[in-house]
N, C-alpha and C. Protein backbone atom coordinates (compact mmCIF):
# COMPACT_ATOMS: atom_id res chain seq x y z
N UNK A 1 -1.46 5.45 29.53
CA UNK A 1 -2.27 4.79 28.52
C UNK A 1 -1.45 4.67 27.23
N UNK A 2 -1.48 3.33 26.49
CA UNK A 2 -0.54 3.01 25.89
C UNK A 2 -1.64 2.94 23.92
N UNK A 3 -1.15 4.23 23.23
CA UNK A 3 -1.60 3.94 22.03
C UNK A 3 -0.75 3.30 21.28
N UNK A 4 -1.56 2.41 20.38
CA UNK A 4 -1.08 2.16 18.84
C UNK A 4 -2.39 2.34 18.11
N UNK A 5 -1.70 2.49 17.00
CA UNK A 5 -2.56 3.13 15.61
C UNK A 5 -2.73 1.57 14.87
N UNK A 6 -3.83 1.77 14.02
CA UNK A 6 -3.81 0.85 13.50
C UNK A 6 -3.75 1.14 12.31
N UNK A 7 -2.39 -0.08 11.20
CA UNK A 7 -2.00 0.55 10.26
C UNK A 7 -2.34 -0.61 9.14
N UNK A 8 -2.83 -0.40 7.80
CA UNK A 8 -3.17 -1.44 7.24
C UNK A 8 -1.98 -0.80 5.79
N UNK A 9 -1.16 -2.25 5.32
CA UNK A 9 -0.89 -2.08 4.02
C UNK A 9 -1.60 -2.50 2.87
N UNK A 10 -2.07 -2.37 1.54
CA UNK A 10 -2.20 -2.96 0.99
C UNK A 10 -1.51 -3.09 0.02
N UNK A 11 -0.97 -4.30 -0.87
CA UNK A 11 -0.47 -4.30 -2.06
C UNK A 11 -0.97 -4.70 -3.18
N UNK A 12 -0.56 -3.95 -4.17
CA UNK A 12 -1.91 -4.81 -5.31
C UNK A 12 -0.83 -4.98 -6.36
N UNK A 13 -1.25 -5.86 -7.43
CA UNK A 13 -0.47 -5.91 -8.86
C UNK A 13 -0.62 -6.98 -9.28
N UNK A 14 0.23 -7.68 -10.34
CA UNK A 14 0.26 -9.13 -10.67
C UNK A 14 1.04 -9.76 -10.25
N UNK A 15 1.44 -10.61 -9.51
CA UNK A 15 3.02 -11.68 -9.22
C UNK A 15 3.17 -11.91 -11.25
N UNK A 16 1.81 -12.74 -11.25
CA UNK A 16 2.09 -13.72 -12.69
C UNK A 16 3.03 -12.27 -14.10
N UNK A 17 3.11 -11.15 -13.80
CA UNK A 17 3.80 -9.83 -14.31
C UNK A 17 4.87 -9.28 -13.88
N UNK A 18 5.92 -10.34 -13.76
CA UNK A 18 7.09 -9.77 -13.44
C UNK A 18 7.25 -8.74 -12.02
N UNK A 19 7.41 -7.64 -12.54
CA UNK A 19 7.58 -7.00 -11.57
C UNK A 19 6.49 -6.01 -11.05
N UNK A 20 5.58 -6.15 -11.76
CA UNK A 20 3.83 -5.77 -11.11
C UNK A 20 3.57 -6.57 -9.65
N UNK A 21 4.19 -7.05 -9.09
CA UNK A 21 3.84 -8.33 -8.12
C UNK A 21 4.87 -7.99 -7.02
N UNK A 22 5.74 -6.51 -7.37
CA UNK A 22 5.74 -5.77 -6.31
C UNK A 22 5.30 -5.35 -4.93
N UNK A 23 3.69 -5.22 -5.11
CA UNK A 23 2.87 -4.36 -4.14
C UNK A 23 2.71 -6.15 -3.48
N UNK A 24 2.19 -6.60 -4.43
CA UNK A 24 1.75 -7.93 -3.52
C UNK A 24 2.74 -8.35 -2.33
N UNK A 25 4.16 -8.44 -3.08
CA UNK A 25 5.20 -8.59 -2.09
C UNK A 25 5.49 -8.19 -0.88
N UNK A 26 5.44 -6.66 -1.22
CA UNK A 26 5.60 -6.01 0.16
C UNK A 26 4.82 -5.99 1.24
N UNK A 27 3.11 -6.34 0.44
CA UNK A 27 2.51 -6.52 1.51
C UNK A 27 2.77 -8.39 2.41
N UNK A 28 3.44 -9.17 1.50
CA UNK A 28 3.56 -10.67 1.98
C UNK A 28 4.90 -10.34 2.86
N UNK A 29 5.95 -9.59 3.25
CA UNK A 29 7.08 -9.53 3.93
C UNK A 29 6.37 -8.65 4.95
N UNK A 30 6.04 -7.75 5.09
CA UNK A 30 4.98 -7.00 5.80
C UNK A 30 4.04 -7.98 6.97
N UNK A 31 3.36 -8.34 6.25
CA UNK A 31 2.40 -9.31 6.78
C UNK A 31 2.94 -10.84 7.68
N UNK A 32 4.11 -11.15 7.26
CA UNK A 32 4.89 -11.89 8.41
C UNK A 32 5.76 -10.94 9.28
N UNK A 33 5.79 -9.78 9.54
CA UNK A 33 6.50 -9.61 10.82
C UNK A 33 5.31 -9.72 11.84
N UNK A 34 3.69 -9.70 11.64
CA UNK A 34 3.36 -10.29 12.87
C UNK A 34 3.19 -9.59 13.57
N UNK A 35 3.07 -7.71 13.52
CA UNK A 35 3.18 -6.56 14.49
C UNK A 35 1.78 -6.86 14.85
N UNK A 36 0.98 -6.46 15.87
CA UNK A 36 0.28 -6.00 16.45
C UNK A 36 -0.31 -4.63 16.09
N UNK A 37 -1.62 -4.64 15.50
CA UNK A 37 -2.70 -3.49 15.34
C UNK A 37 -1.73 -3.25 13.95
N UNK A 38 -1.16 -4.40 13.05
CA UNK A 38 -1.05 -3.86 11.93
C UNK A 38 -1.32 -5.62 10.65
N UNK A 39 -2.19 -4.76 9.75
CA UNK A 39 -2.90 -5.71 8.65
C UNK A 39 -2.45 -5.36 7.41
N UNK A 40 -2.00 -6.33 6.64
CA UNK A 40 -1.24 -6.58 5.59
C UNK A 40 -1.79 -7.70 4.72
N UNK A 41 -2.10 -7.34 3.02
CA UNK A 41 -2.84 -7.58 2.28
C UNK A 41 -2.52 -7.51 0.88
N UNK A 42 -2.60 -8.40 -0.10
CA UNK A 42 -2.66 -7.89 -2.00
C UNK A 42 -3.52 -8.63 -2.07
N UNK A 43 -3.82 -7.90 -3.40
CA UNK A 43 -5.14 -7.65 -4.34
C UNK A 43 -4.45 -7.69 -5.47
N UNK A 44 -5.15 -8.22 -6.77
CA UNK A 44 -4.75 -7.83 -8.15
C UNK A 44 -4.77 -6.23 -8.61
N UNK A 45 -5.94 -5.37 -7.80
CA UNK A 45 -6.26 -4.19 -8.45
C UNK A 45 -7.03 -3.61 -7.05
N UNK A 46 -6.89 -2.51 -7.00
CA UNK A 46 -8.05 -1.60 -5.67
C UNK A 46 -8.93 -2.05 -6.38
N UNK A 47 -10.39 -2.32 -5.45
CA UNK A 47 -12.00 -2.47 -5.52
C UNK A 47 -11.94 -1.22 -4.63
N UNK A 48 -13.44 -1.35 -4.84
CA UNK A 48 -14.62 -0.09 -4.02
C UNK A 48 -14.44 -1.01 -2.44
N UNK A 49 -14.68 -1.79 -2.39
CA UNK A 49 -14.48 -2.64 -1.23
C UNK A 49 -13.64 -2.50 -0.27
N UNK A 50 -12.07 -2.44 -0.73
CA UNK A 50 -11.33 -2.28 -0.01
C UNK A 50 -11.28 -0.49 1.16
N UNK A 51 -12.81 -0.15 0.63
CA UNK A 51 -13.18 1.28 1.44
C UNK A 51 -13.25 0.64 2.99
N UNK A 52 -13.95 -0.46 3.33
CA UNK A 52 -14.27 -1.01 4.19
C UNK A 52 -13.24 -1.10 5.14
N UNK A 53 -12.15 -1.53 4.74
CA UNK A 53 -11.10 -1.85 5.33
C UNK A 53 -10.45 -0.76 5.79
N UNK A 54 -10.11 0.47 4.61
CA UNK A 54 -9.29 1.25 4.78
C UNK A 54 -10.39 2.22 5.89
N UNK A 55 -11.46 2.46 6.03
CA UNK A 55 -12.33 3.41 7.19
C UNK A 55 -11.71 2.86 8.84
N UNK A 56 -11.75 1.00 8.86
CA UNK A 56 -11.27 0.92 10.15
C UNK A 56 -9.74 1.25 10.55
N UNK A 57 -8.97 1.81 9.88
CA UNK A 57 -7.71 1.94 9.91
C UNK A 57 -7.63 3.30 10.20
N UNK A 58 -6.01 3.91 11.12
CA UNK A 58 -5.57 5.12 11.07
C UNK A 58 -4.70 5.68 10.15
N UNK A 59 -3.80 4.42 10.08
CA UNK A 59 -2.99 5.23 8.70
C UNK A 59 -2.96 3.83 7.49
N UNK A 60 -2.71 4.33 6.53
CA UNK A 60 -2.78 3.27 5.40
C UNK A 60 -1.53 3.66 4.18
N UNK A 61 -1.35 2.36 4.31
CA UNK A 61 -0.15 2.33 2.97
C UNK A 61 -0.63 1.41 1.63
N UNK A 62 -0.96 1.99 0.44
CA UNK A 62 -1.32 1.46 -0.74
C UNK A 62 0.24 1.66 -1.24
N UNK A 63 0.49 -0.26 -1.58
CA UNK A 63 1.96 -0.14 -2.25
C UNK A 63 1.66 -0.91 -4.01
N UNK A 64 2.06 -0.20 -4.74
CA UNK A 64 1.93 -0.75 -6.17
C UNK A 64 3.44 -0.70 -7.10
N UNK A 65 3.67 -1.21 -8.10
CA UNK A 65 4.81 -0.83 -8.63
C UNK A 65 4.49 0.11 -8.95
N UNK A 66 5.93 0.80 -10.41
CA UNK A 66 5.37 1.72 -10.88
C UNK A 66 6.56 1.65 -12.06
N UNK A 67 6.24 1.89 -13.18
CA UNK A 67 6.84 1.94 -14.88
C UNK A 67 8.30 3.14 -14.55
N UNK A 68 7.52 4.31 -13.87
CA UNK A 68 8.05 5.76 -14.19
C UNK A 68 8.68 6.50 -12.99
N UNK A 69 8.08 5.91 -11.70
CA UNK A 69 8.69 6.00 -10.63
C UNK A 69 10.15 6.34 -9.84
N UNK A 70 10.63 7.55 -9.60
CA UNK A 70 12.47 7.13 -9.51
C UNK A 70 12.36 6.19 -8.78
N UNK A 71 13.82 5.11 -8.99
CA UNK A 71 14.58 4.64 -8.32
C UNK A 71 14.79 4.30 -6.75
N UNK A 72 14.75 4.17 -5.87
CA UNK A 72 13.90 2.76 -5.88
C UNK A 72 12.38 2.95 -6.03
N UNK A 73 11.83 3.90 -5.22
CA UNK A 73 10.63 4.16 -4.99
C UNK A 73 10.49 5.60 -4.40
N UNK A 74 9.20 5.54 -4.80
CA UNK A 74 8.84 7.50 -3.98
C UNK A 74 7.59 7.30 -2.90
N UNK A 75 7.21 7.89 -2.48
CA UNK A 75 6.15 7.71 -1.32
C UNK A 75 5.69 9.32 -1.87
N UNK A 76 4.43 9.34 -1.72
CA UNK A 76 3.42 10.62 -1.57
C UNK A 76 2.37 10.41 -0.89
N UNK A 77 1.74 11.70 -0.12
CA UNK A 77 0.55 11.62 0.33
C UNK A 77 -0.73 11.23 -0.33
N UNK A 78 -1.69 10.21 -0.02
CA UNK A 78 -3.04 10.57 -0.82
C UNK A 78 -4.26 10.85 0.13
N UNK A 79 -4.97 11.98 -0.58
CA UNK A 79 -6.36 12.57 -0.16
C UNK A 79 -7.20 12.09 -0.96
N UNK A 80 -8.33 12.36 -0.43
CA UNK A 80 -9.41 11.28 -0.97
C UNK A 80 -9.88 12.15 -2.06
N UNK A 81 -10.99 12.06 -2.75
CA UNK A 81 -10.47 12.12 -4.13
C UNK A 81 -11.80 13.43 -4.22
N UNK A 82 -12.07 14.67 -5.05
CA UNK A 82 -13.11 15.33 -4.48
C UNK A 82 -14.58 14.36 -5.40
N UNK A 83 -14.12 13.76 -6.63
CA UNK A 83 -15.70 12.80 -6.35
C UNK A 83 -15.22 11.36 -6.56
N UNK A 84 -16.35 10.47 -6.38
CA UNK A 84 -15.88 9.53 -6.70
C UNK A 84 -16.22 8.51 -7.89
N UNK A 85 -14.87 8.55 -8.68
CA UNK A 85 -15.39 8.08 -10.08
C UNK A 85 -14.50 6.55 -10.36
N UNK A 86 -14.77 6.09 -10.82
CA UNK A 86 -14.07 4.24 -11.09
C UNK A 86 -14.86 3.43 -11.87
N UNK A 87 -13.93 2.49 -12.33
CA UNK A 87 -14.80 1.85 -13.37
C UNK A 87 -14.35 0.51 -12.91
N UNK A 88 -14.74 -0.81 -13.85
CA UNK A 88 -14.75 -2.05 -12.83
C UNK A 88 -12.84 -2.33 -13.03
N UNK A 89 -12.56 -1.88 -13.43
CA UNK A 89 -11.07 -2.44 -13.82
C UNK A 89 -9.76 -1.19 -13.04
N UNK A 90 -10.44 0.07 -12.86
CA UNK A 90 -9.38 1.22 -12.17
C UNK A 90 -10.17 1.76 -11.22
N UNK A 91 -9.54 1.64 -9.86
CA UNK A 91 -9.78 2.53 -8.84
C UNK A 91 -8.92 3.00 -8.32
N UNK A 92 -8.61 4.27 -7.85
CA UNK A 92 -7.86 5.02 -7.15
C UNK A 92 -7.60 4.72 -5.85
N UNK A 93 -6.51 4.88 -5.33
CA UNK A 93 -6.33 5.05 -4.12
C UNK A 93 -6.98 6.17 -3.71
N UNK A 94 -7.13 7.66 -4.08
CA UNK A 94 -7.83 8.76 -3.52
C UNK A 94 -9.66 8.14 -4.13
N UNK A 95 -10.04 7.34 -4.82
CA UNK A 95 -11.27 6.94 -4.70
C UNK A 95 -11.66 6.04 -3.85
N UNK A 96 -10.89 5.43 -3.05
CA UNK A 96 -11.35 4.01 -1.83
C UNK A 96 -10.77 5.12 -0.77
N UNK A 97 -10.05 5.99 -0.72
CA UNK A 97 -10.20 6.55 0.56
C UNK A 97 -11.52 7.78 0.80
N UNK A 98 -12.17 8.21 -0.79
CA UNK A 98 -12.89 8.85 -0.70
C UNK A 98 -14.31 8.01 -0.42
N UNK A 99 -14.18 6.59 -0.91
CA UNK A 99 -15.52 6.01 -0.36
C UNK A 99 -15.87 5.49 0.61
N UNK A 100 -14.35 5.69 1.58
CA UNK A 100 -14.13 5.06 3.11
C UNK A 100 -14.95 6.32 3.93
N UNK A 101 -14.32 7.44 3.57
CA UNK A 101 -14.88 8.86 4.37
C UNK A 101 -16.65 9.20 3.77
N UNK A 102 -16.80 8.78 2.83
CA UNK A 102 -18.33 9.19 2.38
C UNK A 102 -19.08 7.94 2.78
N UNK A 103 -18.82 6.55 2.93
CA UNK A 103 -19.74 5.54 3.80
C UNK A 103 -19.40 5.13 4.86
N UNK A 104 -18.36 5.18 4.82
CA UNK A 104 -17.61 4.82 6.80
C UNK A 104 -17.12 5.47 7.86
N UNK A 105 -17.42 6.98 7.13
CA UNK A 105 -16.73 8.11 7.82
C UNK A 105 -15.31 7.90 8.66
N UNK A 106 -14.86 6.99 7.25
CA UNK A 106 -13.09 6.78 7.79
C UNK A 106 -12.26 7.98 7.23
N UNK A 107 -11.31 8.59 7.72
CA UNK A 107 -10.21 9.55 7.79
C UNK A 107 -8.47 8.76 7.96
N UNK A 108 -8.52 7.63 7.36
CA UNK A 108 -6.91 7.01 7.91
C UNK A 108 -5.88 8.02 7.44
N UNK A 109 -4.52 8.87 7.61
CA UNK A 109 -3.56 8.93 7.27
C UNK A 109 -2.87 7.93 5.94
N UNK A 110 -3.03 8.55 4.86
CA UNK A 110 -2.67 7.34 3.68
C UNK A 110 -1.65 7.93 3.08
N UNK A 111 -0.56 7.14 1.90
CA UNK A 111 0.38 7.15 1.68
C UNK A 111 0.03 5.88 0.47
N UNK A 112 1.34 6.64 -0.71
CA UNK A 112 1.22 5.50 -1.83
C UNK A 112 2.58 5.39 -2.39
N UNK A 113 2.73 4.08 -1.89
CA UNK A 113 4.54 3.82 -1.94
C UNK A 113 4.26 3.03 -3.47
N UNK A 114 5.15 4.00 -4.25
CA UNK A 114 5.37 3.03 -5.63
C UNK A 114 7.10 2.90 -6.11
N UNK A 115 6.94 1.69 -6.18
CA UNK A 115 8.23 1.00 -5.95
C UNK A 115 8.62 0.70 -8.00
N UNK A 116 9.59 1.07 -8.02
CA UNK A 116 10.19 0.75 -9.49
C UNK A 116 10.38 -0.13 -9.79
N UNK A 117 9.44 -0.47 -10.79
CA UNK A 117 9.50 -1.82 -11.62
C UNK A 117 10.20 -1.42 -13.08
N UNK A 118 10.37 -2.60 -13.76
CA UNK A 118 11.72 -2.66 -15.14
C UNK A 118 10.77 -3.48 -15.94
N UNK A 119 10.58 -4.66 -15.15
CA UNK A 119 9.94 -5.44 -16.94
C UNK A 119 8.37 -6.22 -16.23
N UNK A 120 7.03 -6.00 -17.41
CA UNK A 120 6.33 -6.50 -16.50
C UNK A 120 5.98 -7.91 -17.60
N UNK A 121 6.55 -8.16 -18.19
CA UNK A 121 6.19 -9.59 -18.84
C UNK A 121 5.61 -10.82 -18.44
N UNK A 122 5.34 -11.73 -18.81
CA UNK A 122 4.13 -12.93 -18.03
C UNK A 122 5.12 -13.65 -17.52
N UNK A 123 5.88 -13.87 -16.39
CA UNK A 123 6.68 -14.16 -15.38
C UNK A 123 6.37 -14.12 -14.17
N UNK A 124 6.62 -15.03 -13.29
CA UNK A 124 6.54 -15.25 -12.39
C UNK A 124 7.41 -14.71 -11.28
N UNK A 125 8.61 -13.83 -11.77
CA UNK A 125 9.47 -13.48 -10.55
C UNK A 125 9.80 -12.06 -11.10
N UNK A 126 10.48 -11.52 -9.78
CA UNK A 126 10.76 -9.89 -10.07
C UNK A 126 12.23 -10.05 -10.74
N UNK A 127 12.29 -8.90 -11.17
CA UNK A 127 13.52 -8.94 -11.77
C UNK A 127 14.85 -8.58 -10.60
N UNK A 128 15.78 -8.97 -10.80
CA UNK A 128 16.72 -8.29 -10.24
C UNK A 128 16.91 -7.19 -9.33
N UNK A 129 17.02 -5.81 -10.12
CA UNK A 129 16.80 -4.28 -10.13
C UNK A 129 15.40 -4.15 -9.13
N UNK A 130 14.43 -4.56 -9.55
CA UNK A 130 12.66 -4.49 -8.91
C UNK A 130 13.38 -5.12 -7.27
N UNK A 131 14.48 -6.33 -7.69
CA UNK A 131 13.79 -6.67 -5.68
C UNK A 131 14.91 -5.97 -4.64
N UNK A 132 16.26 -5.43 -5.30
CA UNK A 132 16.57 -4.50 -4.75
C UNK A 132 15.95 -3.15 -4.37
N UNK A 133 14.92 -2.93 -5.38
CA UNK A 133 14.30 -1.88 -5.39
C UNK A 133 13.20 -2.28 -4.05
N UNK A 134 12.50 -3.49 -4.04
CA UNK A 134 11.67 -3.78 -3.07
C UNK A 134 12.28 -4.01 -1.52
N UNK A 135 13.69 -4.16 -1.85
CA UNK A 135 14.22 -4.31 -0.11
C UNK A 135 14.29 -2.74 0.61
N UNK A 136 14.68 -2.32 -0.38
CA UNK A 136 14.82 -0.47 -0.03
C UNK A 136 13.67 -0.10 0.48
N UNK A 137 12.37 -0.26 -0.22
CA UNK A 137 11.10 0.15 0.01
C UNK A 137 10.80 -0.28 1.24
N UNK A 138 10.88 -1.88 1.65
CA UNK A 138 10.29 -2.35 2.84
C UNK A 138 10.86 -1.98 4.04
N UNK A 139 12.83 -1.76 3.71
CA UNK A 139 13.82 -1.36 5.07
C UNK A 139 12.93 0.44 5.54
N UNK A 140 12.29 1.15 4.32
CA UNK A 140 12.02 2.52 4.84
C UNK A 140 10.49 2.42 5.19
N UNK A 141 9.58 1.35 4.47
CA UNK A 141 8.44 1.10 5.25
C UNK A 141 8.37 0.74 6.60
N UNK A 142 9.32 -0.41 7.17
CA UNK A 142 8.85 -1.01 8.05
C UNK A 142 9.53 0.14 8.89
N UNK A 143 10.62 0.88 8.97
CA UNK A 143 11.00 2.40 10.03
C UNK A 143 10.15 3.17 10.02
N UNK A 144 9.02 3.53 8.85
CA UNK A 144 8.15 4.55 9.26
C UNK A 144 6.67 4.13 9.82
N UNK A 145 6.73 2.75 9.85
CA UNK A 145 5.17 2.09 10.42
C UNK A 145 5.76 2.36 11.49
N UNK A 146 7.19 1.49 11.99
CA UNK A 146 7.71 1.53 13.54
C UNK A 146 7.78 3.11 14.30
N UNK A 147 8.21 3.71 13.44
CA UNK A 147 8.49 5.16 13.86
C UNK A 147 6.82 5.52 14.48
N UNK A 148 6.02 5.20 13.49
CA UNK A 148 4.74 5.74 13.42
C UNK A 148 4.13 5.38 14.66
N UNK A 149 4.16 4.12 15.39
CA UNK A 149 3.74 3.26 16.49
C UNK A 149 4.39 3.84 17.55
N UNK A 150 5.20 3.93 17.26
CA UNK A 150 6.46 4.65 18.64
C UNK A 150 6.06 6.18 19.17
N UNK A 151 5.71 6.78 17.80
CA UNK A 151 4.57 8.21 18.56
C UNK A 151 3.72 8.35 19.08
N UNK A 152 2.79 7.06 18.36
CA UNK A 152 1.75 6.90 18.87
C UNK A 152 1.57 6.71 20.09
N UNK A 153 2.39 6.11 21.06
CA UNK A 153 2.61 5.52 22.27
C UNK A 153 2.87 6.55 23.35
N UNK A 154 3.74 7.26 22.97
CA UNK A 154 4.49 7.96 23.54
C UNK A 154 3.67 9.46 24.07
């Protein structure tokens, strides 16, 4: 019997912000390889909504830039959050996974890849530095989704 997991990215930020338009990216290079039992997505900002999504999933990757972030990017675990608090403009990644497990009784494996951004000015393209920084991120994303599928199977 042959598992795969099902893995959803999401990316959120601004394109129209320089290098905020990060997360969006990775999820648009992501989202054309076309894998099987894996969904790829940006958003300007997490909603409460995106709980929905993240409950039918096993593991989840929330990718955003980040101001402060080393070089290229860091990855950490996220747990859902112990309450859940948000306002219409900030939600947490540990608050949409906490409102996935308190209305959807989802549990995905999550992760929050923040990728180093330099300038977020009203621009339309990443900078330089940001899309080197974004090839790094996606060459170690797309090995640990693959890695991730390959256990699953096995």
């Amino acid at each position: 019997m042959t598992v795969s997991l099902r893995v959803l990215v999401i990316g959120y930020g601004n394109p129209g912000r320089q290098d905020d338009g990060l997360g969006p990216a990775a999820a648009a290079a992501i989202e054309r390889l076309g894998w099987a039992n894996l969904t790829a997505y940006d958003n300007y900002q997490l909603n409460i909504e995106h709980a929905a999504d993240v409950a039918e999933h096993d593991v989840v990757w929330f990718v955003d830039a980040s101001k402060d972030a080393a070089a290229p990017f860091t990855v950490r675990p996220v747990q859902p959050a112990a309450s859940i608090d948000f306002s219409s403009h900030i939600v947490s990644p540990e608050a949409v996974l906490a409102i996935a497990a308190h209305c959807y009784n989802g549990a995905p494996s999550a992760h929050l890849l923040a990728i180093r951004g330099y300038e977020f000015a009203f621009l339309e393209e990443l900078t330089a530095a940001a899309a080197d920084n974004l090839r790094a991120a996606l060459a170690m994303l797309i090995k640990r989704i693959d890695v991730t599928q390959r256990m699953a199977a096995s």
